[in-house]
Structure formats: structure tokens, C-alpha cells
Protein backbone atom coordinates (compact mmCIF):
# COMPACT_ATOMS: atom_id res chain seq x y z
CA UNK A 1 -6.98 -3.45 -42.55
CA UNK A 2 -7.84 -1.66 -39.15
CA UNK A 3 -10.05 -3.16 -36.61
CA UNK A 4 -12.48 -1.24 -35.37
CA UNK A 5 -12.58 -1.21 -31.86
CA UNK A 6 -16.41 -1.23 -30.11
CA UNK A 7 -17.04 2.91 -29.27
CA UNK A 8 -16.08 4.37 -26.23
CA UNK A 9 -17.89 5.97 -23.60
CA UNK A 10 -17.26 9.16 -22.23
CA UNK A 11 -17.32 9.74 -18.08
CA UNK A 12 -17.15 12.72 -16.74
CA UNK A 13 -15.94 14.52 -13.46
CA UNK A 14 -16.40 17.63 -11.76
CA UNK A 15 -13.85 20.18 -11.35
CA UNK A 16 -12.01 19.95 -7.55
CA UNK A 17 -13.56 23.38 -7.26
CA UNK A 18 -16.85 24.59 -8.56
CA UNK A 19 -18.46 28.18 -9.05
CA UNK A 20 -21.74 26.94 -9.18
CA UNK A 21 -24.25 28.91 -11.65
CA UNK A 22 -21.06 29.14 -13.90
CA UNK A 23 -20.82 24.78 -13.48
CA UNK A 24 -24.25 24.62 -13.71
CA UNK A 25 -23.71 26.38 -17.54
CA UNK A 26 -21.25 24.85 -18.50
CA UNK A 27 -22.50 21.00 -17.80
CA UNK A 28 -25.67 21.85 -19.84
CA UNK A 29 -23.49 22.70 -22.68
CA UNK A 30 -21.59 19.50 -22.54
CA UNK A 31 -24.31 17.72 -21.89
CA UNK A 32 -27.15 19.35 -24.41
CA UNK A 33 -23.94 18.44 -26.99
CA UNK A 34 -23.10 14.79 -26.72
CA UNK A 35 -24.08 11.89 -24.84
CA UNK A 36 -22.27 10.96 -21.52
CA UNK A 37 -22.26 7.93 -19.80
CA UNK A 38 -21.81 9.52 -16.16
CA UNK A 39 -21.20 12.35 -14.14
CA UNK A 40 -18.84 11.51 -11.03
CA UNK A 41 -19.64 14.79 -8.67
CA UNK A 42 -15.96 15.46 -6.70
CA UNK A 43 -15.46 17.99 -4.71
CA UNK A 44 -12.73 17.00 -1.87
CA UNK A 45 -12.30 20.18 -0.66
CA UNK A 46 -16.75 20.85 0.33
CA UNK A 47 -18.37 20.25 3.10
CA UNK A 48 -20.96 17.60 3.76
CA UNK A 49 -23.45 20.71 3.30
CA UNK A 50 -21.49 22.02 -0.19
CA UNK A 51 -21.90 19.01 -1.39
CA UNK A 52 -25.53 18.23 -1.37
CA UNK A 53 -25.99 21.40 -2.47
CA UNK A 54 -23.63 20.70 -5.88
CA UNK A 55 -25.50 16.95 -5.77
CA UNK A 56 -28.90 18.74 -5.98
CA UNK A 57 -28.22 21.54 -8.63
CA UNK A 58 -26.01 19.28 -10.98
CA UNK A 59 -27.85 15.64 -10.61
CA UNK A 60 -31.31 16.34 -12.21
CA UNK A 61 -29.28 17.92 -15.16
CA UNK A 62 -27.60 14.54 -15.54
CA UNK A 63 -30.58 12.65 -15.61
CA UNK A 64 -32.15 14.79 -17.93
CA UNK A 65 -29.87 13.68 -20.28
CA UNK A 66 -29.59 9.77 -19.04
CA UNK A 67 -26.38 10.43 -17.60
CA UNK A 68 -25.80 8.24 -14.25
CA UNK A 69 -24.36 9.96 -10.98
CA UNK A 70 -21.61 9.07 -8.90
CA UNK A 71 -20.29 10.39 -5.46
CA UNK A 72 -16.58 10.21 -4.68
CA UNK A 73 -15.83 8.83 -1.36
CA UNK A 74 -19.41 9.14 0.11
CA UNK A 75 -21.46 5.76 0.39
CA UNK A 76 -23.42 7.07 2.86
CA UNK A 77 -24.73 10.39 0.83
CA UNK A 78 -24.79 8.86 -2.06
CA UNK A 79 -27.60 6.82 -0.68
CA UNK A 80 -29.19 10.05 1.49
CA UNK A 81 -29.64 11.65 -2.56
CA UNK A 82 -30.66 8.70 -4.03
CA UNK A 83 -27.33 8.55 -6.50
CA UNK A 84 -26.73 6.10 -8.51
CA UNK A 85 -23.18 5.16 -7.20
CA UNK A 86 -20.09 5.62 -5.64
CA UNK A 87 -16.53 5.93 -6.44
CA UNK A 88 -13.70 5.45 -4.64
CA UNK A 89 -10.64 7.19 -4.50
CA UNK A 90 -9.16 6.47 -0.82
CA UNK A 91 -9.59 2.91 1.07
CA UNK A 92 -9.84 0.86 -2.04
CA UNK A 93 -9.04 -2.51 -0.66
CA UNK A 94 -11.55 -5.57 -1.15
CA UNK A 95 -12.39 -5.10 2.43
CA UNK A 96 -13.99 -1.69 1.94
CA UNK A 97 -15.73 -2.07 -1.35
CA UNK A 98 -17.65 -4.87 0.05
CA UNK A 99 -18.32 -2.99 3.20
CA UNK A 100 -19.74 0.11 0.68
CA UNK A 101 -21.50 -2.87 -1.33
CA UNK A 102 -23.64 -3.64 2.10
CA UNK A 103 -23.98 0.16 2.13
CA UNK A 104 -25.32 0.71 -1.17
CA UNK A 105 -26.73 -2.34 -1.69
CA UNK A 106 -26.99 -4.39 -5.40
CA UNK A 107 -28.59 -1.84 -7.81
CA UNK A 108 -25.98 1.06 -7.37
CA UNK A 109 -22.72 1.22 -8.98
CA UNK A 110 -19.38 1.23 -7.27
CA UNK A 111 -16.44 2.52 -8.92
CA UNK A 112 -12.42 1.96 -7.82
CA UNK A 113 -9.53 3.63 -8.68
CA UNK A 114 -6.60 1.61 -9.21
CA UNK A 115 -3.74 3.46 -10.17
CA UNK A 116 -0.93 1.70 -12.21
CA UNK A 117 -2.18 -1.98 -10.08
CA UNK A 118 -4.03 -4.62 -12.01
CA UNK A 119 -3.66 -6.60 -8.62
CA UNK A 120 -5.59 -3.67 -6.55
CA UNK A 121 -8.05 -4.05 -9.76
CA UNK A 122 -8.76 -7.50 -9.32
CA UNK A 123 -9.48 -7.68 -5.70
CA UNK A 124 -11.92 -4.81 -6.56
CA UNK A 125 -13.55 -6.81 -8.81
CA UNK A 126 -13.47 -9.95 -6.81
CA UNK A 127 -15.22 -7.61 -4.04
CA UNK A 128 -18.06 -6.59 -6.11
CA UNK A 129 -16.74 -3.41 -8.31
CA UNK A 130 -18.25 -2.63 -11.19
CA UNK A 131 -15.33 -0.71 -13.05
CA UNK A 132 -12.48 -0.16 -12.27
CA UNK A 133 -10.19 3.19 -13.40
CA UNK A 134 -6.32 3.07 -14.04
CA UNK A 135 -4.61 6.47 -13.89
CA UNK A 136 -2.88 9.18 -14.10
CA UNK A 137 -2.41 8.07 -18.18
CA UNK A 138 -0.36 11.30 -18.69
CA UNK A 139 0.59 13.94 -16.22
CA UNK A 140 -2.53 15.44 -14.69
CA UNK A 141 -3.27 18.87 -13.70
CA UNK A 142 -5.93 18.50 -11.91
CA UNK A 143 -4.18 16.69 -9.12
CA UNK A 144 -0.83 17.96 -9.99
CA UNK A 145 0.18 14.13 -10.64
CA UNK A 146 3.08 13.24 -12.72
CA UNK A 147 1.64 9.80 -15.49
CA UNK A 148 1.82 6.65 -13.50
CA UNK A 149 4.29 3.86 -15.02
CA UNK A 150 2.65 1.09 -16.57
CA UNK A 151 -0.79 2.69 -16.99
CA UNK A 152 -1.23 2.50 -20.26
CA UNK A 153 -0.16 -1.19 -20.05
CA UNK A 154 -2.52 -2.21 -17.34
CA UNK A 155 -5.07 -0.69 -19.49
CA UNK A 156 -4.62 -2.89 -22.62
CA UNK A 157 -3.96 -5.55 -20.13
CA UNK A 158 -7.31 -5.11 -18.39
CA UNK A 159 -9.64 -4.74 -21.83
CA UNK A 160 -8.79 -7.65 -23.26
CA UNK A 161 -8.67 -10.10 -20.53
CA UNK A 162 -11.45 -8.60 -17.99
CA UNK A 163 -14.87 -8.76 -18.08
CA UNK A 164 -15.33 -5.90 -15.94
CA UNK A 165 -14.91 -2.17 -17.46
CA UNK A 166 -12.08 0.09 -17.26
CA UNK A 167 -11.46 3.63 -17.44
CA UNK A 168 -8.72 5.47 -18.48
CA UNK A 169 -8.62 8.69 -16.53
CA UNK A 170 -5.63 11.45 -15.95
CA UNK A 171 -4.47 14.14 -18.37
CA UNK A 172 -6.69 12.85 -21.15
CA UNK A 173 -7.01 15.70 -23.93
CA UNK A 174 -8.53 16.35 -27.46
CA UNK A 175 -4.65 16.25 -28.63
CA UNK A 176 -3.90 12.47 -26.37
CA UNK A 177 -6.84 11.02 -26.62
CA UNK A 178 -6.89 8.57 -29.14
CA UNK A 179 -4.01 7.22 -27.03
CA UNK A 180 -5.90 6.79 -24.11
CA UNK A 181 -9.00 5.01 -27.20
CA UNK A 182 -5.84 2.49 -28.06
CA UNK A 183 -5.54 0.58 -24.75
CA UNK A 184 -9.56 -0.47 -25.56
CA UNK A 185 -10.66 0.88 -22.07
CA UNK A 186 -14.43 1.37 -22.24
CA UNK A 187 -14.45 4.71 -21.04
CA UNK A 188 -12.59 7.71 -21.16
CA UNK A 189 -12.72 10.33 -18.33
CA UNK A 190 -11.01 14.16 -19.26
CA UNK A 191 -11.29 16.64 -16.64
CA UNK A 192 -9.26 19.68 -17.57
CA UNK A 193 -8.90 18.31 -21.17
CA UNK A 194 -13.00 19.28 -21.47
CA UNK A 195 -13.54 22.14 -18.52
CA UNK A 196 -10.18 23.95 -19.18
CA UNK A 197 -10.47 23.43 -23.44
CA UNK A 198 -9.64 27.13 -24.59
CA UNK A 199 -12.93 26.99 -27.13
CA UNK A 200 -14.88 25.26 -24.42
CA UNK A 201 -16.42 22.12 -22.69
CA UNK A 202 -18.59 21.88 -25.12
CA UNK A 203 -16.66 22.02 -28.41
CA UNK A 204 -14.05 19.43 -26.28
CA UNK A 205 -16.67 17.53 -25.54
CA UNK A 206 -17.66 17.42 -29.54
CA UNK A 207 -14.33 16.26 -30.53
CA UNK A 208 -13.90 13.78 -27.38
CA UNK A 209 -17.60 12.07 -28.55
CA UNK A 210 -16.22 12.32 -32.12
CA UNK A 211 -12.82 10.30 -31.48
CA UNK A 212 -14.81 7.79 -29.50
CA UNK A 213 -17.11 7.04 -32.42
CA UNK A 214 -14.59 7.11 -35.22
CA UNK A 215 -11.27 5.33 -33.80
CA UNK A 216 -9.54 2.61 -35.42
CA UNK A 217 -7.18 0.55 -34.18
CA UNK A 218 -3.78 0.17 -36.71
């Protein structure tokens, strides 16, 4: 008999690049369709001005469907718009996340990507993270990164031992993701696999909440 693994949640990110009343659609649509657990707004390429201008179009749409929001790589505007996190992408050592922890204080979350490194993941958690993400799973396209090695391992690894959450994230797709459901991370984050889904974010999202709800471990 199969084992039912305990549903996973879905995490979303922003496109590197936004166009923003055509965003703006398309988030409602994902979001009016099935619930999320989070937005992450990234946007590497904006401007400190760009990006409180994405932050205040796309953040009230989040929480008006109970989805949290996280800033990549900005503690300190994260706080300015009242987010409800931070995750970070660059500088992940133990030294900086408790650094941002002073910044953002106790009841915001801080994310940490980790790469292929349960070690990196650790000291994250040890330093006050409250997930942690291991990625790319398979070769992404949004950052035009080949799969890292061991990924899925670290992954499997990381579920069953660690109390803290993971998140699988990198070139996660309606056809891959039940792969990415296997390793037991709590969340799943697709990026192109939803925004770039050639019948739309919102019938991607539909079969990404589906797969979440209905997979069974062999």
C-alpha cells in the first residue's frame, strides 16, 4: 500500500522581469484559483524605486488571498513595506541571517537558499531560518542554471530528519513535479513551470495544487 505523504504547499515567485498590469493579471488568476502559501517578490534587475512600486501593486493581492510576502535580498525594505519576510539568495552564511534576524526582528520570516548543501542548511537553521530551499532540482530557465547534483538527495535528506521546512525550487513543472512531491519537501516553488505554462498560470497552477493534494508515495 502507498503512504500518503502530508500535502504540499505551493510558494510562489515572481518572474526576474515583470510587465506590471499584465503581472498584476496574471497573479489574480493564480491566485483567485488555488491557495498559495507565499509570494516571494524578485526582481534583481529593479531599482530600489521599481521595487516598491511591484511590492505595493502585487502585496495587497497576496493578502487578499492569505498568501504571505517575501522580499529577496532586502531586509531593510522588507521592513520599510511592512512584508512579512525575507529571502535570501546572496550572503547566506549564519553570520548574515542572524544579522537580518536583528533586522527583521522575531515575527517575520526569513528564508535561505541552500543549493545542493545540507551543511549551508543547517547553519541557516542554527542561525534562526525558518526554511530553507535546495535547488536548481532540474535545469532552470529562469536563471539559465543547469540541476544541481545531489538536490534531490538533500531534499529527502532534509524532510525526514529536519524539523525546519524545505523547499524544492528550480525547473519544477506540471510534467516533473511529482518528482520534486517525492523528496517530502513541504513546499514546492515553479516559476516558469506556472508563468510560462502554454494554457496559463492559472490552469498550471490547477494541476500544481492538484498534484500536491493527491500524491502518493510508492
Amino acid at each position: 500500500m502507498a503512504d500518503i505523504l502530508p500535502p504540499a504547499e505551493i510558494y510562489l515567485i515572481t518572474p526576474e522581469e515583470i510587465e506590471f498590469d499584465q503581472f498584476k493579471s496574471s497573479l489574480k488568476s493564480v491566485l483567485s484559483e488555488v491557495p498559495i502559501s507565499c509570494l516571494q517578490i524578485r526582481l534583481p534587475n529593479a531599482d530600489k524605486n521599481s521595487l516598491k512600486a511591484a511590492v505595493e501593486m502585487l502585496a495587497p493581492i497576496a493578502w487578499e488571498h492569505e498568501a504571505a510576502v517575501l522580499l529577496c535580498d532586502q531586509p531593510d525594505l522588507a521592513i520599510e513595506m511592512d512584508l512579512d519576510g525575507v529571502h535570501l539568495e546572496t550572503n547566506v552564511d549564519a553570520k548574515h541571517v542572524k544579522a537580518v534576524r536583528k533586522i527583521i526582528g522575531n515575527d517575520r520570516s526569513i528564508g535561505v537558499s541552500c543549493l545542493n548543501s545540507t551543511h549551508t542548511a543547517m547553519l541557516a537553521g542554527e542561525a534562526g531560518a525558518d526554511y530553507v530551499s535546495f535547488g536548481p532540482l532540474f535545469p532552470s530557465p529562469t536563471k539559465g542554471m543547469p540541476a544541481e547534483e545531489g538536490v534531490e538527495e538533500c531534499l529527502r535528506a532534509w524532510a525526514l530528519a529536519m524539523e525546519v521546512p524545505c523547499v524544492a525550487i528550480g525547473g519544477i513543472t506540471t510534467d516533473n513535479v511529482n518528482i520534486a512531491l517525492a523528496t517530502g519537501a513541504e513546499f514546492v516553488a515553479p516559476l516558469s513551470g506556472i508563468w510560462q505554462h502554454p494554457d496559463g498560470p492559472a490552469v498550471a497552477a490547477k494541476i500544481f495544487y492538484e498534484a500536491t493534494q493527491t500524491y502518493k508515495k510508492s
